[in-house]
C-alpha atoms as a PDB file:
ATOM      1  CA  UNK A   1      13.016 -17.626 -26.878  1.00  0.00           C
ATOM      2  CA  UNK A   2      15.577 -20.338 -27.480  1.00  0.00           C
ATOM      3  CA  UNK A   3      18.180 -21.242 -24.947  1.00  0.00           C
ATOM      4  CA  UNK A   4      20.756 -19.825 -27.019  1.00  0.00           C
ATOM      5  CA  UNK A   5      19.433 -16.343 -27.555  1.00  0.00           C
ATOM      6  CA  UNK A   6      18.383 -16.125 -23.722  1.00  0.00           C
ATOM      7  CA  UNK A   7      22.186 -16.994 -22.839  1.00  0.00           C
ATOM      8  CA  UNK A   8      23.223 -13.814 -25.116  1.00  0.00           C
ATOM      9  CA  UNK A   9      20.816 -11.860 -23.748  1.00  0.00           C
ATOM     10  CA  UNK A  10      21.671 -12.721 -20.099  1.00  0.00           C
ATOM     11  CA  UNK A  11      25.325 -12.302 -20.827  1.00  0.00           C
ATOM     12  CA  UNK A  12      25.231  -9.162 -22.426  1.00  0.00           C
ATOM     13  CA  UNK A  13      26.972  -5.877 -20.458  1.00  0.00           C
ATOM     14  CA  UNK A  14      23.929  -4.173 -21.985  1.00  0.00           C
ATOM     15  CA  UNK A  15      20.989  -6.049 -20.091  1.00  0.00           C
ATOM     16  CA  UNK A  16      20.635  -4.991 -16.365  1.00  0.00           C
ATOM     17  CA  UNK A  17      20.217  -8.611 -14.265  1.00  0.00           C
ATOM     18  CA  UNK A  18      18.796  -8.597 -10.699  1.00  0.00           C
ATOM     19  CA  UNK A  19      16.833 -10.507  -8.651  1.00  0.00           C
ATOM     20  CA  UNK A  20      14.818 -10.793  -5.299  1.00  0.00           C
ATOM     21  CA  UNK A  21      15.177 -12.757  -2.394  1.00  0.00           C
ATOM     22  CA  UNK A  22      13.395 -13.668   1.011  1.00  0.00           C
ATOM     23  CA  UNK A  23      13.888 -14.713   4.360  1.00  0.00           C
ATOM     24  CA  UNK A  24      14.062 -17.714   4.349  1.00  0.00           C
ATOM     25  CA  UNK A  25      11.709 -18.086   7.189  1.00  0.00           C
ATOM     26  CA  UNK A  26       9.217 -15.873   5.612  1.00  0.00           C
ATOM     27  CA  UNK A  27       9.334 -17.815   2.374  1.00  0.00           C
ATOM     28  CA  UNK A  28       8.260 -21.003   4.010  1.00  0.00           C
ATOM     29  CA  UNK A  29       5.315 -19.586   5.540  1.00  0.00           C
ATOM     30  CA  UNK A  30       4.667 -17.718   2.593  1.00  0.00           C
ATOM     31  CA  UNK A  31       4.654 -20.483   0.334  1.00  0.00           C
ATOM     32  CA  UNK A  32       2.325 -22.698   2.999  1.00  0.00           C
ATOM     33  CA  UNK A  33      -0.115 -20.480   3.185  1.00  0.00           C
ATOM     34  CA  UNK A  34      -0.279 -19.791  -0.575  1.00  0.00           C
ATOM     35  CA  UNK A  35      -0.306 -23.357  -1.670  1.00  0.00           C
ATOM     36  CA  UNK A  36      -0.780 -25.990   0.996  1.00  0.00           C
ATOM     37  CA  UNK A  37      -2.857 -24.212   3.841  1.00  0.00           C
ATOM     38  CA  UNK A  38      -6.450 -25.786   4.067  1.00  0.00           C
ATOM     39  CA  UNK A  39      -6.341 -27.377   0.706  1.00  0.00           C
ATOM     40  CA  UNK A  40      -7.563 -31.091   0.537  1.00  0.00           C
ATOM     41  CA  UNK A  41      -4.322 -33.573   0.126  1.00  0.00           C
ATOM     42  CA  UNK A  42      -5.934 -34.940  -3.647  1.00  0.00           C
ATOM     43  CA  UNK A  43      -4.484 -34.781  -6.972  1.00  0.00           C
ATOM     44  CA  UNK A  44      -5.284 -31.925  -8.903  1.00  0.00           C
ATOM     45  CA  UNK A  45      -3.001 -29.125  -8.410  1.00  0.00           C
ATOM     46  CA  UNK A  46       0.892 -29.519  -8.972  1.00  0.00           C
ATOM     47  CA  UNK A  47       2.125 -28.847  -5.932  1.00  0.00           C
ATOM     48  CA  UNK A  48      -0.578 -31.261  -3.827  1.00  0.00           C
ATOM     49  CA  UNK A  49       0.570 -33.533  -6.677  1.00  0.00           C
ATOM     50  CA  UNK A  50       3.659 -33.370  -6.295  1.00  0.00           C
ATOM     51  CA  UNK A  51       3.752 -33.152  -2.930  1.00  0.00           C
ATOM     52  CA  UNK A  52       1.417 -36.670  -2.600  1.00  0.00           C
ATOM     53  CA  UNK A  53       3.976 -38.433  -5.064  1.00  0.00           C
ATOM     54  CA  UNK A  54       6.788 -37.468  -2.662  1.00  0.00           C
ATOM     55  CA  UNK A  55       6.185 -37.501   0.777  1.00  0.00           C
ATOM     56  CA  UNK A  56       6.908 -40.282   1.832  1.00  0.00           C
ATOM     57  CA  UNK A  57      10.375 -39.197   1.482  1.00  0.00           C
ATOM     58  CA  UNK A  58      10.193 -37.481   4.467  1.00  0.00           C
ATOM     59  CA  UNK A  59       8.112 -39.420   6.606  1.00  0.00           C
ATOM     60  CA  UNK A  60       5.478 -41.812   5.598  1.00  0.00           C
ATOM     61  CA  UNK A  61       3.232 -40.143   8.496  1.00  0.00           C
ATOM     62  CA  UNK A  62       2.759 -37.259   6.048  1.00  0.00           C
ATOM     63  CA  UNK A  63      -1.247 -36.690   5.757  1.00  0.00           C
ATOM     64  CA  UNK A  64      -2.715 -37.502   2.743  1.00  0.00           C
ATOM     65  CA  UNK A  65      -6.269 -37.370   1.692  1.00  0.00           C
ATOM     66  CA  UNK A  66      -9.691 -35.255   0.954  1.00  0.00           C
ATOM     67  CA  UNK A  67      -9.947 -35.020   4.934  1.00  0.00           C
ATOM     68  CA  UNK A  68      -6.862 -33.820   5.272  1.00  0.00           C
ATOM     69  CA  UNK A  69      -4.963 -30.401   4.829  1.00  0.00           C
ATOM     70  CA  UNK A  70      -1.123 -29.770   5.148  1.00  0.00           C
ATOM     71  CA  UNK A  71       0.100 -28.448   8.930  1.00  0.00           C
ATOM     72  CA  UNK A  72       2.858 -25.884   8.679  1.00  0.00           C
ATOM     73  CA  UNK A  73       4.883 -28.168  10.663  1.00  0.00           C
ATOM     74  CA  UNK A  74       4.152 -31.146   8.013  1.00  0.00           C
ATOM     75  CA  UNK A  75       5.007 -28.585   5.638  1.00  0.00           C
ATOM     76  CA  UNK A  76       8.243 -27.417   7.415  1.00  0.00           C
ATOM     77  CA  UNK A  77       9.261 -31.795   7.040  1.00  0.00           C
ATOM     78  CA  UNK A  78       8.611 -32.264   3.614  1.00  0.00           C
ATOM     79  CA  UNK A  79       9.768 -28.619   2.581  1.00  0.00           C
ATOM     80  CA  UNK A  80      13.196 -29.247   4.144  1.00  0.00           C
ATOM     81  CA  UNK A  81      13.561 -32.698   3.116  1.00  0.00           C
ATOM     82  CA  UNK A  82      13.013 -32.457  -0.766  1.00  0.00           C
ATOM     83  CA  UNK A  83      15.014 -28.715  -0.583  1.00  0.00           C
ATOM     84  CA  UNK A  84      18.002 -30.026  -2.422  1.00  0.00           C
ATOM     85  CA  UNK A  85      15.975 -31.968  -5.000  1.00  0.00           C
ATOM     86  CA  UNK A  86      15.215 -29.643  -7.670  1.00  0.00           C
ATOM     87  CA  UNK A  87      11.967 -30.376  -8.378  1.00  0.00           C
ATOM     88  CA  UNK A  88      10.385 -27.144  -7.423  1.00  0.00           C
ATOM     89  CA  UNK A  89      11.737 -23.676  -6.975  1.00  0.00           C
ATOM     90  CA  UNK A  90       9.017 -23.020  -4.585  1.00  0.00           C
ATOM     91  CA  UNK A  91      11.358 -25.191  -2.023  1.00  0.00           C
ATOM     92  CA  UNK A  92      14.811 -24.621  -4.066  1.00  0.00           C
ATOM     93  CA  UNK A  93      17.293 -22.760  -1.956  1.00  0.00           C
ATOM     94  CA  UNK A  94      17.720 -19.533  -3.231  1.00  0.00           C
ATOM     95  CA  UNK A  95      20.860 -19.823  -3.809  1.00  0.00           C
ATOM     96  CA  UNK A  96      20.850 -21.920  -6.246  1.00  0.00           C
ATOM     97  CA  UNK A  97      18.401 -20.260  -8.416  1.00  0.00           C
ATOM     98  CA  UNK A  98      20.201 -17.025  -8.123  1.00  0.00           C
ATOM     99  CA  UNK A  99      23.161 -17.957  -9.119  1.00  0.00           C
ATOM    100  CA  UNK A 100      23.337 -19.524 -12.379  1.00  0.00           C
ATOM    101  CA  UNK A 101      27.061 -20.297 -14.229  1.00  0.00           C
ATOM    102  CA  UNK A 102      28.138 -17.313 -16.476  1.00  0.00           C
ATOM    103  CA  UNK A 103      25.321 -14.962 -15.406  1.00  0.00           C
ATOM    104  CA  UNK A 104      26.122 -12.648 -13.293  1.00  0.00           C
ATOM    105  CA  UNK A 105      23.584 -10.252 -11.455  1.00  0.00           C
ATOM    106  CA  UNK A 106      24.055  -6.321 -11.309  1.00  0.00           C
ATOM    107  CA  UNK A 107      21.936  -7.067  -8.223  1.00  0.00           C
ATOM    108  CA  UNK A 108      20.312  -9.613  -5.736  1.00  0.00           C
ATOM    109  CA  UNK A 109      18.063  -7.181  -3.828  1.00  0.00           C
ATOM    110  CA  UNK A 110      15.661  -8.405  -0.914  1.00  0.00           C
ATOM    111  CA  UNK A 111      11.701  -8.602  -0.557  1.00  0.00           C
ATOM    112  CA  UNK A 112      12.325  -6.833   2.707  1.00  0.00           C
ATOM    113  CA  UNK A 113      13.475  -3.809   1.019  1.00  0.00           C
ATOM    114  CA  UNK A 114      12.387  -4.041  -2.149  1.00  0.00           C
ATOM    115  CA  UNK A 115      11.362  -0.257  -2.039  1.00  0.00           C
ATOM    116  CA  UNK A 116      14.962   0.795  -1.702  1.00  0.00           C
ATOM    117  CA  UNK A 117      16.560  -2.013  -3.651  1.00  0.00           C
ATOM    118  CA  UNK A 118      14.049  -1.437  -6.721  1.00  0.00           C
ATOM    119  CA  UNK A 119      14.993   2.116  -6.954  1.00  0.00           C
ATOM    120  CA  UNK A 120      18.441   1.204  -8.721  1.00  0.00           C
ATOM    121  CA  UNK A 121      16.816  -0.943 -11.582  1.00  0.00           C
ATOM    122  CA  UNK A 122      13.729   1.838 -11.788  1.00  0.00           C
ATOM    123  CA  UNK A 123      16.399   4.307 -12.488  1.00  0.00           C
ATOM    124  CA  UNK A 124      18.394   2.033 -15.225  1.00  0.00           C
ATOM    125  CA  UNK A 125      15.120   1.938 -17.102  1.00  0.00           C
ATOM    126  CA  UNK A 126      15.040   6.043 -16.565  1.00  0.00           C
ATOM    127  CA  UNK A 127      11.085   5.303 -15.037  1.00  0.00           C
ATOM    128  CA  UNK A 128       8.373   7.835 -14.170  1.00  0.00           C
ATOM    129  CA  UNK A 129       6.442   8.132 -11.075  1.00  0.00           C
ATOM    130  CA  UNK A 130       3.667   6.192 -12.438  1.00  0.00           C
ATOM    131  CA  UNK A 131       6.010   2.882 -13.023  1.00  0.00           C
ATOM    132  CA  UNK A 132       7.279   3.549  -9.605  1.00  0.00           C
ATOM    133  CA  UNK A 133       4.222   4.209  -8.093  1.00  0.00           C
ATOM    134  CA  UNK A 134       3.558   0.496  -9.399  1.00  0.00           C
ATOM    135  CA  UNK A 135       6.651  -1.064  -9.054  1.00  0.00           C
ATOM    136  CA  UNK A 136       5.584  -0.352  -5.233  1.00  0.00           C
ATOM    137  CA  UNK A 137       2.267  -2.217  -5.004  1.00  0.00           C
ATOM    138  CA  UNK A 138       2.542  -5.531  -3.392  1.00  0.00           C
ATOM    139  CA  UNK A 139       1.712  -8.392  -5.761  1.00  0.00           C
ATOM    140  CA  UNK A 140       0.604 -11.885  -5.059  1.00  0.00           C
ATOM    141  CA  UNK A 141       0.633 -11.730  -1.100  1.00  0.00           C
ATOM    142  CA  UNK A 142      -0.272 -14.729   0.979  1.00  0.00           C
ATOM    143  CA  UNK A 143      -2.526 -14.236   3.762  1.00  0.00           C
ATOM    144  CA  UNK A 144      -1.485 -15.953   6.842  1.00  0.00           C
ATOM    145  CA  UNK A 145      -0.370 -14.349  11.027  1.00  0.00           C
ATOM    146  CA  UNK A 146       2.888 -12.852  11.737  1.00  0.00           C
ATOM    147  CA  UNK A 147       5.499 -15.201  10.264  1.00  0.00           C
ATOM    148  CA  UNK A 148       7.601 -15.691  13.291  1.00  0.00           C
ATOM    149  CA  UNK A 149       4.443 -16.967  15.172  1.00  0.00           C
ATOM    150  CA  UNK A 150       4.869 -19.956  13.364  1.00  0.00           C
ATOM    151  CA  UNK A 151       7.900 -21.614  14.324  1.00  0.00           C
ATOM    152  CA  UNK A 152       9.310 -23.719  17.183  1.00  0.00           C
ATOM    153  CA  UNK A 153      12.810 -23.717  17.653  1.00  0.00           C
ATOM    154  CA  UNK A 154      12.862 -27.024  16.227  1.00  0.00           C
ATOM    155  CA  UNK A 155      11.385 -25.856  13.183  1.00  0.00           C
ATOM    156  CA  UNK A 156      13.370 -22.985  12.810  1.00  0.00           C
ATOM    157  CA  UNK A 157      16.172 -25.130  13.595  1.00  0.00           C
ATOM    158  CA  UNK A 158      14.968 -27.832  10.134  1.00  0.00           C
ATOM    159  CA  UNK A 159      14.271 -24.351   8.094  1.00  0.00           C
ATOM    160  CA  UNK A 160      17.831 -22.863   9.314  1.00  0.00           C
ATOM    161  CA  UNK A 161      19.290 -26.722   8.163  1.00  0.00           C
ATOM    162  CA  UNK A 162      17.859 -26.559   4.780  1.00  0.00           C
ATOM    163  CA  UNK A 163      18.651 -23.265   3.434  1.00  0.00           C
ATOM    164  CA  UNK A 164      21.776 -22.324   5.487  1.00  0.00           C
ATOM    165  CA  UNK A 165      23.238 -21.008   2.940  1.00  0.00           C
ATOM    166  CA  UNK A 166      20.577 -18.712   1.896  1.00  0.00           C
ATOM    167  CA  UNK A 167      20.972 -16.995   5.301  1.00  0.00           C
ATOM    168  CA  UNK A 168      24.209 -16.525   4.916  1.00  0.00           C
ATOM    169  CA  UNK A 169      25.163 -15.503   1.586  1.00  0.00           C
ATOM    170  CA  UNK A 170      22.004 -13.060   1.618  1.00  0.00           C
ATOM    171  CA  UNK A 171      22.617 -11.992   5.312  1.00  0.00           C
ATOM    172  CA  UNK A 172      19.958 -13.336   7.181  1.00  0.00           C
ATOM    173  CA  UNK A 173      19.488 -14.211  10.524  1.00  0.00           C
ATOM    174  CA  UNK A 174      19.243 -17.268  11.817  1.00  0.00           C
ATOM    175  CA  UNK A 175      17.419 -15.889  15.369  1.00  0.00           C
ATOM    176  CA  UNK A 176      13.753 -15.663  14.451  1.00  0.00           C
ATOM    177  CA  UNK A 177      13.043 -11.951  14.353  1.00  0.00           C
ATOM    178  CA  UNK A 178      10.612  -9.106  12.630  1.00  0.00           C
END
C-alpha cells in the first residue's frame, strides 16, 4: 500500500479508526518480560540490538554481555531514557503513536477493557458470535507476576516521568494499583 492510498483510506468518513492502549505501567512490564527478561545481552535480535547500541545513553552501567540478562529496573532506565526518541514503538509514548496529524480515531479504547471497548467496532463490522467469540481470546500475552509487584516508587516515579502524558490523556493513574 503506498503512503498515499493509506492516507485516503485513513481519512475517509467511511473507514472506522480505533486503537488500543495500556497502562502505562503494565506496558513496561509487559514489554520486559516479552523481550528483555532472561535473554543474553548479544546481538541478534532487534531489540537486544538495539538496546546494546544505545545504552549507554542512559547509563554506561547498563549490563551487557552473554552472562548477562536485562533487570526490570535496568529496563525501567533505558526504557524511560530513550522514550522520546522514536526509535521503537515498543518504548514510544502512546500518545504519540495514537495520534497521528489528520487522522482522527472513532475510538482509542483500552487493553483493560478491551471486552467492552471492542464491542463498538465488532458491531460496525455487523460480526457474529464466532468473530466475537475470537475477538475475545487473549493474543500474544507475556508471562511475568502481578505487574504492580514490580515497581519501587522510584521506578514508578521514572515510568510516571516518561509517559505522563499517556496517563493523563488516557486516564490513568499515576498511584500503582490493580
Amino acid at each position: 500500500m503506498t503512503v498515499s492510498s493509506f492516507f485516503r483510506l485513513a481519512t475517509s468518513p467511511q473507514t472506522l479508526k480505533f486503537s488500543f492502549v495500556r497502562n502505562p505501567y503494565a506496558k513496561a512490564v509487559s514489554c520486559w518480560a516479552d523481550k528483555f527478561r532472561g535473554k543474553p545481552l548479544v546481538r541478534g535480535d532487534p531489540l537486544i540490538d538495539m538496546y546494546l547500541a544505545r545504552r549507554h545513553e542512559a547509563d554506561k552501567r547498563l549490563p551487557a554481555g552473554r552472562d548477562r540478562t536485562l533487570s526490570f529496573s535496568d529496563f525501567v532506565v533505558f526504557a524511560t531514557t530513550i522514550a522520546r526518541h522514536r526509535c521503537d514503538s515498543h518504548f514510544q509514548p502512546q500518545a504519540d503513536i495514537v495520534f497521528m496529524p489528520g487522522i482522527q480515531l472513532d475510538l482509542i479504547g483500552k487493553v483493560e477493557t478491551f471486552l467492552q471497548d471492542i464491542g463498538r467496532e465488532l458491531d460496525h463490522l455487523q460480526a457474529g458470535e464466532s468473530m466475537r467469540h475470537e475477538a475475545g481470546k487473549p493474543l500474544n500475552q507475556s508471562q511475568h507476576a502481578h505487574w504492580p509487584d514490580y515497581y519501587t516508587s522510584e521506578l514508578a516515579k521514572r515510568i510516571y516521568a516518561a509517559y505522563e502524558r499517556d496517563f493523563d490523556m488516557f486516564g490513568y493513574a499515576r498511584a500503582i494499583s490493580d
